[in-house]
C-alpha atoms as a PDB file:
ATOM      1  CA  UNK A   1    -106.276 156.041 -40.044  1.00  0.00           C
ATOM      2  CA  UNK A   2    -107.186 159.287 -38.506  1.00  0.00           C
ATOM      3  CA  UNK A   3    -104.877 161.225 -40.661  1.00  0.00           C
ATOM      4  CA  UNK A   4    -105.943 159.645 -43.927  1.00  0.00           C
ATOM      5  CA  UNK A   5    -109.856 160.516 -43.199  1.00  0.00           C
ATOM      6  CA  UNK A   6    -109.437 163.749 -41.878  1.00  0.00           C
ATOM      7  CA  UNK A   7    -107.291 164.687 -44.610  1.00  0.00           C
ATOM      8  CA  UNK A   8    -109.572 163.356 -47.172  1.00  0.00           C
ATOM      9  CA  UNK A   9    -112.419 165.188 -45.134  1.00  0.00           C
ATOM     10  CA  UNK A  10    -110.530 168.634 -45.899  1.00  0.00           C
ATOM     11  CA  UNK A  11    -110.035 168.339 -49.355  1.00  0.00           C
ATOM     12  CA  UNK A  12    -113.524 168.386 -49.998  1.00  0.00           C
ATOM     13  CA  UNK A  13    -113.285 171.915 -48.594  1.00  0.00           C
ATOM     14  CA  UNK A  14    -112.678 174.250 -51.650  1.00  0.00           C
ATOM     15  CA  UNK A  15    -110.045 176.638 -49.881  1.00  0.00           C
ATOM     16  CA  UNK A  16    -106.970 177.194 -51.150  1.00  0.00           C
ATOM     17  CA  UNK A  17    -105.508 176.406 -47.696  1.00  0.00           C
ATOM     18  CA  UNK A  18    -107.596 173.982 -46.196  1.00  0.00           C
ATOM     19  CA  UNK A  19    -107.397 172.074 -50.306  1.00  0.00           C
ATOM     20  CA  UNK A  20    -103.470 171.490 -49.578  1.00  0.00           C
ATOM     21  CA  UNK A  21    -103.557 170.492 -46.020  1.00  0.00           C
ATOM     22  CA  UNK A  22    -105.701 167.698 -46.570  1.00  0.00           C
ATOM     23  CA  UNK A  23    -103.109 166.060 -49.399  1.00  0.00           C
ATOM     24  CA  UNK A  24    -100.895 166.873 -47.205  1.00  0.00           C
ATOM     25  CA  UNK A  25    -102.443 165.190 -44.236  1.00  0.00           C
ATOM     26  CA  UNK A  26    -103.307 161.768 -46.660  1.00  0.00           C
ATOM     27  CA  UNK A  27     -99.531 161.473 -47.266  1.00  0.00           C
ATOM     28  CA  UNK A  28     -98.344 161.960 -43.973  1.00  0.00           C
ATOM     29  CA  UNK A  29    -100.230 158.594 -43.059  1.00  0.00           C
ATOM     30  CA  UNK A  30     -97.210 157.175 -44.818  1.00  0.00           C
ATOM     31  CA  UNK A  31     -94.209 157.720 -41.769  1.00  0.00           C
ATOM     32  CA  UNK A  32     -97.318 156.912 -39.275  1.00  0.00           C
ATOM     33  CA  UNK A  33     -97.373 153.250 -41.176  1.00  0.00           C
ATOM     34  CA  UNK A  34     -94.056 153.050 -41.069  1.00  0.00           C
ATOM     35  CA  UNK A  35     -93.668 153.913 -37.208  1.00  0.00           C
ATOM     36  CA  UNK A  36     -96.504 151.538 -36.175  1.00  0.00           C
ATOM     37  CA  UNK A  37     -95.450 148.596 -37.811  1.00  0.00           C
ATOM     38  CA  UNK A  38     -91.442 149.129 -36.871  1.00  0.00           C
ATOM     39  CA  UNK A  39     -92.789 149.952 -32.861  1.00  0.00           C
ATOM     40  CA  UNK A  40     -95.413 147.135 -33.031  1.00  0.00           C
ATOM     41  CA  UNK A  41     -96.386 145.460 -30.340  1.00  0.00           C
ATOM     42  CA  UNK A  42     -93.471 147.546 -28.020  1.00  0.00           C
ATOM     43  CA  UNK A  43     -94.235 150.692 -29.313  1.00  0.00           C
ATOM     44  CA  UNK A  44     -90.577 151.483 -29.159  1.00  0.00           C
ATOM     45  CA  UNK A  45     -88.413 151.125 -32.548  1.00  0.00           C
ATOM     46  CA  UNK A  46     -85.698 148.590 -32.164  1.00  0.00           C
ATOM     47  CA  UNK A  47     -82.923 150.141 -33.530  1.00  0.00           C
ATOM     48  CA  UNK A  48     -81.530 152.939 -35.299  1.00  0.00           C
ATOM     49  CA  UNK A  49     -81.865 151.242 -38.497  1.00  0.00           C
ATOM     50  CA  UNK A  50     -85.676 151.101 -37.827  1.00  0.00           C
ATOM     51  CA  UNK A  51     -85.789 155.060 -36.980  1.00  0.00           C
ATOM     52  CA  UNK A  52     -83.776 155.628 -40.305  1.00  0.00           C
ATOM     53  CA  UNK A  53     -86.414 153.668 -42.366  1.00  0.00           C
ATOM     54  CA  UNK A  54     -89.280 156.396 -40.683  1.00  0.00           C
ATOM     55  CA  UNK A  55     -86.612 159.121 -41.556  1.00  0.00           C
ATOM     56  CA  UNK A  56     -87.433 157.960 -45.016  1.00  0.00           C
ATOM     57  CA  UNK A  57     -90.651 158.573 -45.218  1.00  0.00           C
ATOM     58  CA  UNK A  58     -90.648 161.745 -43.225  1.00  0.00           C
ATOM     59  CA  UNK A  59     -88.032 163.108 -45.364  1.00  0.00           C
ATOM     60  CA  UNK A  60     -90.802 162.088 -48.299  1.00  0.00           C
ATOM     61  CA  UNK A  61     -93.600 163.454 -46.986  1.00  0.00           C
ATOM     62  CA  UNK A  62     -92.343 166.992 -45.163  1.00  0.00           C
ATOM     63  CA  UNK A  63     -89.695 168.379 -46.864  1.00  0.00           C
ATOM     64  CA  UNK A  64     -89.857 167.097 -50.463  1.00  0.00           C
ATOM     65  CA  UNK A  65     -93.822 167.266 -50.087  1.00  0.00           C
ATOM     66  CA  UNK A  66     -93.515 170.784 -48.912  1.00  0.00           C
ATOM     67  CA  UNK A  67     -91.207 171.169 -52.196  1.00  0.00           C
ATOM     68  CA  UNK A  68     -93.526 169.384 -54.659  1.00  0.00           C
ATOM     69  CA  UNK A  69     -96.717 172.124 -53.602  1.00  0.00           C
ATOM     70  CA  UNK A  70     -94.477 175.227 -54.402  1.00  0.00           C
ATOM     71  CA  UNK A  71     -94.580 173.864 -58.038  1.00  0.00           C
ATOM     72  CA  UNK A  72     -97.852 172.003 -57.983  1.00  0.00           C
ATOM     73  CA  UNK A  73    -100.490 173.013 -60.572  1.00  0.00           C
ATOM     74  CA  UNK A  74    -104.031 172.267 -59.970  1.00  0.00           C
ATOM     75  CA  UNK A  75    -106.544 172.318 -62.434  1.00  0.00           C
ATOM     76  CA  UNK A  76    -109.164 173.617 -59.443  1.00  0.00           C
ATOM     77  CA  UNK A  77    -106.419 176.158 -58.354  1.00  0.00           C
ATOM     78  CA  UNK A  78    -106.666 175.145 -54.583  1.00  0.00           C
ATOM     79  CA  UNK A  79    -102.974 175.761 -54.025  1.00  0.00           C
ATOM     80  CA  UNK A  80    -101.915 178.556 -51.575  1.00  0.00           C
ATOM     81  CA  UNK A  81     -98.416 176.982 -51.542  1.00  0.00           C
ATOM     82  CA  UNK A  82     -98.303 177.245 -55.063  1.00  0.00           C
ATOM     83  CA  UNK A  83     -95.838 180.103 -55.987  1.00  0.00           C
ATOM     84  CA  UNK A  84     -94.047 178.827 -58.509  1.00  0.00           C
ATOM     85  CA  UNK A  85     -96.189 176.626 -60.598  1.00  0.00           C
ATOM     86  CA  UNK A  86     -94.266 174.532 -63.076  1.00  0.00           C
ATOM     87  CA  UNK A  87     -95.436 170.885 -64.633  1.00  0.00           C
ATOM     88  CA  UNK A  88     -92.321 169.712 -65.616  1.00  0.00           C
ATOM     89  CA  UNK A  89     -90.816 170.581 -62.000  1.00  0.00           C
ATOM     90  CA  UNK A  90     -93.563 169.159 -59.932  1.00  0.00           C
ATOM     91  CA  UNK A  91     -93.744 165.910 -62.136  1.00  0.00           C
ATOM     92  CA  UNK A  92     -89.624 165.402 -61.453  1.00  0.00           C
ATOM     93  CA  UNK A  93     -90.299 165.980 -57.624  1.00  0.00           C
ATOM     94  CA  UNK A  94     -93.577 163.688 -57.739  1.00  0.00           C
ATOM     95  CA  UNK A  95     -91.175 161.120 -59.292  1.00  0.00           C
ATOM     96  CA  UNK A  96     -88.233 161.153 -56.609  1.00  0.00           C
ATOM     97  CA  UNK A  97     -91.296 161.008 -53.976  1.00  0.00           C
ATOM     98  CA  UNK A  98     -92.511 158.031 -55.518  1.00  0.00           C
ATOM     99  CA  UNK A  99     -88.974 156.529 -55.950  1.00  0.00           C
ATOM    100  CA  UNK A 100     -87.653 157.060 -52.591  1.00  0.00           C
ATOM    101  CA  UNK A 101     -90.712 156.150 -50.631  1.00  0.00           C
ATOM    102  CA  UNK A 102     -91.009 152.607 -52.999  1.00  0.00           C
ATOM    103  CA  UNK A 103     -87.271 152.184 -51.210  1.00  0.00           C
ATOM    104  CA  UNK A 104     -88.134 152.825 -47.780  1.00  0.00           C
ATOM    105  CA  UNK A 105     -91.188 150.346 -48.406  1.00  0.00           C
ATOM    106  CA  UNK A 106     -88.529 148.052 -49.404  1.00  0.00           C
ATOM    107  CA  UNK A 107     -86.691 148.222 -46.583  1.00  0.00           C
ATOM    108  CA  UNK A 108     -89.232 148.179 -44.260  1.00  0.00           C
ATOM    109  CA  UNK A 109     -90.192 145.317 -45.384  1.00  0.00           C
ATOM    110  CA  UNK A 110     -87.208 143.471 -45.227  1.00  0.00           C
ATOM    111  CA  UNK A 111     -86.766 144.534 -41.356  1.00  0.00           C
ATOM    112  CA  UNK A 112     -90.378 143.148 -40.551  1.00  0.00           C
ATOM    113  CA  UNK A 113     -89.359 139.893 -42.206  1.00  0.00           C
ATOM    114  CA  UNK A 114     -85.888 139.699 -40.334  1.00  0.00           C
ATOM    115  CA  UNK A 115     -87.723 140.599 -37.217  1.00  0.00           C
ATOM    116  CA  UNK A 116     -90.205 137.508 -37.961  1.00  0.00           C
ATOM    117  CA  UNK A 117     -87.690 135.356 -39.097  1.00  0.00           C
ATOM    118  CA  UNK A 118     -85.536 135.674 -35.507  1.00  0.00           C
ATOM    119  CA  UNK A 119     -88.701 135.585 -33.294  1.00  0.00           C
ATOM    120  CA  UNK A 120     -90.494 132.652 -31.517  1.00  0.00           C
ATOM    121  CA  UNK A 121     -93.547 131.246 -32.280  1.00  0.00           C
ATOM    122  CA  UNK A 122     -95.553 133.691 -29.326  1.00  0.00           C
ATOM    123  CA  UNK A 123     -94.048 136.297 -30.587  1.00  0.00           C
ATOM    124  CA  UNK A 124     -94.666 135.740 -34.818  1.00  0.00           C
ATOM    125  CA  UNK A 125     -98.396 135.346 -33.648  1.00  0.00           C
ATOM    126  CA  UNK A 126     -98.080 139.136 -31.985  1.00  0.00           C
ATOM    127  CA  UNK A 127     -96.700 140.203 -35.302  1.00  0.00           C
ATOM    128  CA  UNK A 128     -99.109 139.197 -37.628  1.00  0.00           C
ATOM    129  CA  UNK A 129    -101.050 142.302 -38.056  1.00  0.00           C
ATOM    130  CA  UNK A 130     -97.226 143.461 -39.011  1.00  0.00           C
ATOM    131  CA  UNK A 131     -97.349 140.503 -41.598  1.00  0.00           C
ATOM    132  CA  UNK A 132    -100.614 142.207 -42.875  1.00  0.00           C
ATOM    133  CA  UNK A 133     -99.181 145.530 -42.583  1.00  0.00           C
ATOM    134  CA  UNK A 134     -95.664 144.657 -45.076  1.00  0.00           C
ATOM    135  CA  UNK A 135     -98.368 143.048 -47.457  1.00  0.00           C
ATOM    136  CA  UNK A 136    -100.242 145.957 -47.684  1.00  0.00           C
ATOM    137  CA  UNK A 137     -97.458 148.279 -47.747  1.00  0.00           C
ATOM    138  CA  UNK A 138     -95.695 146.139 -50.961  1.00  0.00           C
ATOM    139  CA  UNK A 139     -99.062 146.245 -52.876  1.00  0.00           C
ATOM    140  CA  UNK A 140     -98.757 150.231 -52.542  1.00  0.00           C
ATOM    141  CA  UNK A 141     -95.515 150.129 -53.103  1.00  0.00           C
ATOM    142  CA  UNK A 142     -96.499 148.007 -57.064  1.00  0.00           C
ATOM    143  CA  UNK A 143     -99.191 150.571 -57.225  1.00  0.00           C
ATOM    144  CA  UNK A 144     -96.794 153.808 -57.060  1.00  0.00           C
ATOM    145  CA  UNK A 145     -94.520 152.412 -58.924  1.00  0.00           C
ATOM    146  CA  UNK A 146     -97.282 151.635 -61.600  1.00  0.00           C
ATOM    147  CA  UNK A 147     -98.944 155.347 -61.071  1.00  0.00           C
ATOM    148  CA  UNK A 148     -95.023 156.504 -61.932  1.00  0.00           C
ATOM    149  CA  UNK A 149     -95.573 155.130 -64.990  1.00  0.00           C
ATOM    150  CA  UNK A 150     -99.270 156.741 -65.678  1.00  0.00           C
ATOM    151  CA  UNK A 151    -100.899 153.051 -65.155  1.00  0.00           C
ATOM    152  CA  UNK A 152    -103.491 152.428 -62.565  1.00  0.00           C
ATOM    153  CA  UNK A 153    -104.936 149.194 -61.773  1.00  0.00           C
ATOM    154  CA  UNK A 154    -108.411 149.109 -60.316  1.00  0.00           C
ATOM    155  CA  UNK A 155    -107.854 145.396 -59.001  1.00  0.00           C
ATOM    156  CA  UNK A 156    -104.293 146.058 -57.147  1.00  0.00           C
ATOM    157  CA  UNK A 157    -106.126 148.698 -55.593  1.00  0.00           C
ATOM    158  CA  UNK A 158    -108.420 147.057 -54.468  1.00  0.00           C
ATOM    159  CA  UNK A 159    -106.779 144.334 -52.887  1.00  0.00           C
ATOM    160  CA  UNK A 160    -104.562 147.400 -50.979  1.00  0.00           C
ATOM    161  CA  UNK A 161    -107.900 148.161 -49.682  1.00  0.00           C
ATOM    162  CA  UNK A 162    -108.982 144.650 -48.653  1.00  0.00           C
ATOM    163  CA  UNK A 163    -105.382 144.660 -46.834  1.00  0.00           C
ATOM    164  CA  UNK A 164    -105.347 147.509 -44.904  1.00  0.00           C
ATOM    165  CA  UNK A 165    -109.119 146.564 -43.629  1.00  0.00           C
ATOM    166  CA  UNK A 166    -107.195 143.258 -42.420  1.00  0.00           C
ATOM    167  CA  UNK A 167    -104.785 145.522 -40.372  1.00  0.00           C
ATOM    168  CA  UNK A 168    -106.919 146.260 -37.603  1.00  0.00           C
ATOM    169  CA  UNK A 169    -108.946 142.982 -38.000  1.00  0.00           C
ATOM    170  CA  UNK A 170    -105.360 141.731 -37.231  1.00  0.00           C
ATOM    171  CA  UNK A 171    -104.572 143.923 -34.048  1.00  0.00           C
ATOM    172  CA  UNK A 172    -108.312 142.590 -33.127  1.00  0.00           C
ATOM    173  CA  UNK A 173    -107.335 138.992 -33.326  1.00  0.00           C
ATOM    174  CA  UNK A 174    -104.091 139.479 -30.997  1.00  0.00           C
ATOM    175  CA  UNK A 175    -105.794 141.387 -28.614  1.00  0.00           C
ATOM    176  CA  UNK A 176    -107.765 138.592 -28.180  1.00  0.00           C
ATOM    177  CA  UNK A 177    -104.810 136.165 -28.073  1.00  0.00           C
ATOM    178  CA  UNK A 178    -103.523 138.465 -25.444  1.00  0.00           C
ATOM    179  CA  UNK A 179    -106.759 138.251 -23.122  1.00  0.00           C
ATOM    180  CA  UNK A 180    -106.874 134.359 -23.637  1.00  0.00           C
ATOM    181  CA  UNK A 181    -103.457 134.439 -22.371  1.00  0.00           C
ATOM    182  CA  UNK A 182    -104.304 136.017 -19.041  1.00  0.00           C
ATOM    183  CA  UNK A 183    -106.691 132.870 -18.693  1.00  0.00           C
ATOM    184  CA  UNK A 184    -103.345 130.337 -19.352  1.00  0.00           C
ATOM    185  CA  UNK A 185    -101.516 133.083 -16.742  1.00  0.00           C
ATOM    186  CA  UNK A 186    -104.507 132.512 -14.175  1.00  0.00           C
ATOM    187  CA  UNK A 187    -104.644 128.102 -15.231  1.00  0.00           C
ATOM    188  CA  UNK A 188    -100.834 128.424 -14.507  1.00  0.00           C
ATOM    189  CA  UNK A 189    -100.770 130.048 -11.074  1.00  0.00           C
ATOM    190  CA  UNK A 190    -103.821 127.186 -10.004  1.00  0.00           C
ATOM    191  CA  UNK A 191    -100.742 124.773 -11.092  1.00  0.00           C
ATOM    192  CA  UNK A 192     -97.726 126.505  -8.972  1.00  0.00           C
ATOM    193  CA  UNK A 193    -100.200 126.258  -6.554  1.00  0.00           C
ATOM    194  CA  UNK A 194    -100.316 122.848  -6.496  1.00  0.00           C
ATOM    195  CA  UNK A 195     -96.578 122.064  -6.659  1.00  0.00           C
ATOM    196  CA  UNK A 196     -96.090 120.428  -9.970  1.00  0.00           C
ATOM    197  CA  UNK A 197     -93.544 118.410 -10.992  1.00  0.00           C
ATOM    198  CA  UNK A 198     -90.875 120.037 -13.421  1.00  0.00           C
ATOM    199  CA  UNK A 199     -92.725 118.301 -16.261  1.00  0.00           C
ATOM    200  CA  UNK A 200     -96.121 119.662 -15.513  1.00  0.00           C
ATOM    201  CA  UNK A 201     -94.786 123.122 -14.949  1.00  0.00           C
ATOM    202  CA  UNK A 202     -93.265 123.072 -17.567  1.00  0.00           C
ATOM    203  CA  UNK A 203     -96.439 121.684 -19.799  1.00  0.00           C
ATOM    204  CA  UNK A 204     -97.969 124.815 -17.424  1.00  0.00           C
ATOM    205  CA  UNK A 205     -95.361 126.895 -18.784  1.00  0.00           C
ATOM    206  CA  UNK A 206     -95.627 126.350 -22.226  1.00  0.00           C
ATOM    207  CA  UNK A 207    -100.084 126.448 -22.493  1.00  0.00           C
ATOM    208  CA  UNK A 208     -99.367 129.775 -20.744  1.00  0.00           C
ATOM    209  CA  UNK A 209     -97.175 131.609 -23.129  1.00  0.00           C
ATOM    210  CA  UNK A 210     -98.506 129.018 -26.026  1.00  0.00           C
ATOM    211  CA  UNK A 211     -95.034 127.553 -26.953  1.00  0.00           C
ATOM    212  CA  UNK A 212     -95.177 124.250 -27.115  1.00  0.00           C
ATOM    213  CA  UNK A 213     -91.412 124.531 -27.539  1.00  0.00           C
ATOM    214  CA  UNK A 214     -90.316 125.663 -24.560  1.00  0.00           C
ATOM    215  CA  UNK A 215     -88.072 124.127 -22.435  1.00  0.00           C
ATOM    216  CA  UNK A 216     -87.562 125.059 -18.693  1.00  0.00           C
ATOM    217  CA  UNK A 217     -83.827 125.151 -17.035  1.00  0.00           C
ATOM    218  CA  UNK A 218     -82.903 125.173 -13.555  1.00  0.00           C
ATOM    219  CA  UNK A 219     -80.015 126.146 -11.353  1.00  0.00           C
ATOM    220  CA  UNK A 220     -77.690 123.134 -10.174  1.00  0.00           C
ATOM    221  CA  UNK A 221     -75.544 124.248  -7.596  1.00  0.00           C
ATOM    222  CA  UNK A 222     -73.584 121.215  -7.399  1.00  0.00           C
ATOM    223  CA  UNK A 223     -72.723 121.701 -10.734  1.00  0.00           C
ATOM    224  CA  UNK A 224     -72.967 125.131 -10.816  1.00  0.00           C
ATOM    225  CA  UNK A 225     -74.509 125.542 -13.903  1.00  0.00           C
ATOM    226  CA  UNK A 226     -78.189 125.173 -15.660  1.00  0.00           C
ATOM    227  CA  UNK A 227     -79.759 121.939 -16.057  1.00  0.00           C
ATOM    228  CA  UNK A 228     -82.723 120.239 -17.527  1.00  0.00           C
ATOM    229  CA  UNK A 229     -85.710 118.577 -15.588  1.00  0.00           C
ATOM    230  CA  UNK A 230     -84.346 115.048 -16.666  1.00  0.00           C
ATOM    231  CA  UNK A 231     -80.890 116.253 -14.722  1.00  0.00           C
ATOM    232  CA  UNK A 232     -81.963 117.373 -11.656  1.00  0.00           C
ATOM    233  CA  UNK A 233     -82.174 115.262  -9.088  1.00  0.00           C
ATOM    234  CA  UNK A 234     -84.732 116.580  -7.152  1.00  0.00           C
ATOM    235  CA  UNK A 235     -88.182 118.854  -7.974  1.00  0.00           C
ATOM    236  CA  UNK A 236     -87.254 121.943  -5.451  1.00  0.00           C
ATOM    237  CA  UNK A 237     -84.607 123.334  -6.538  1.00  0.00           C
ATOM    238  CA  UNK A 238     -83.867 127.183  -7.170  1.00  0.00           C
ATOM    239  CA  UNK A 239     -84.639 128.858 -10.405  1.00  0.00           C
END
């Protein structure tokens, strides 16, 4: 968010330098996306397939953006960069840009919904502003590919608007979760205080973490192996 207003800011400076660097600064909100919703809530990217989806847009937004201003034409001439102004040249590099970062968008998307689909219910609720994030990054996506084509639709960009407001309205809404689960954390050590049956520590259990799915195992060493509450034949055993 920072990047995209204070690049915005600079390009209402009419420099030729300072003109540039704000574009440049907008884009490069992009890979930041891209990196928060891949690292979210961790803030560490999962795999190397994650890190090569960023690469994607980096490689987009440094090195082929860096390209694109050497041949950019402006009608307000704010282009130090631009030595070599040519149209046709820009327009093919614009295109590729548009083209390559519609694929990473694609892909990041399909990680976020592979991640969600092979996560509990706890953690799906920690992802939603991620949920939020792949919708709004799939409406840009429709709207690039659109601008490729020299459409724009006022109403598609709107709703990327109304989307990326939701992000953070999102991140809001699990901090919260988070905070009420300190409060099931504090309920829960009030109930190991008590010493609970298996059942109610594991009803504590699951209001704590909010899964009502979970399912608590202990150690048997008679039969040396993990076994359910309704298998154990006594409630102190070791975990």
């Amino acid at each position: 968010g920072f990047l995209w207003l204070f690049g915005r800011t600079m390009t209402l400076v009419p420099n030729p330098i300072v003109y540039p660097a704000g574009i440049w600064l907008t884009d490069l909100w992009a890979p930041a996306f891209a990196l928060f919703l891949l690292s979210f809530p961790t803030g560490r990217l999962g795999s190397r397939a994650d890190l090569a989806i960023v690469g994607v847009f980096l490689f987009v937004t440094v090195p082929l953006e860096f390209l694109w201003f050497l041949f950019l034409v402006l009608d307000n001439g704010l282009n130090a960069l631009g030595i070599a102004p040519n149209e046709s040249a820009a327009h093919v590099i614009d295109t590729i840009q548009r083209d390559l970062i519609s694929l990473g968008s694609v892909l990041l998307v399909m990680a976020l919904g592979r991640r969600w689909l092979r996560s509990s219910g706890p953690v799906r609720r920690q992802m939603t502003p991620v949920l939020v994030g792949a919708v709004a990054i799939l409406l840009q996506s429709v709207s690039w590919i659109f601008l490729s084509s020299g459409t724009r639709l006022e109403p598609l960009d709107d709703l990327i608007f109304l989307a990326q407001i939701a992000i953070p309205i999102a991140i809001l809404f699990v901090m919260l979760q988070s905070r009420m689960a300190r409060a099931g954390v504090a309920d829960l050590v009030v109930e190991l205080g008590q010493t609970p049956t298996p059942a109610r520590l594991r009803d504590a259990l699951a209001n704590a973490l909010g899964d009502p799915s979970l399912q608590v195992v202990y150690w048997s060493p008679t039969k040396d192996r993990f076994v359910d509450a309704v298998q154990i034949a006594a409630p102190f055993v070791d975990l």
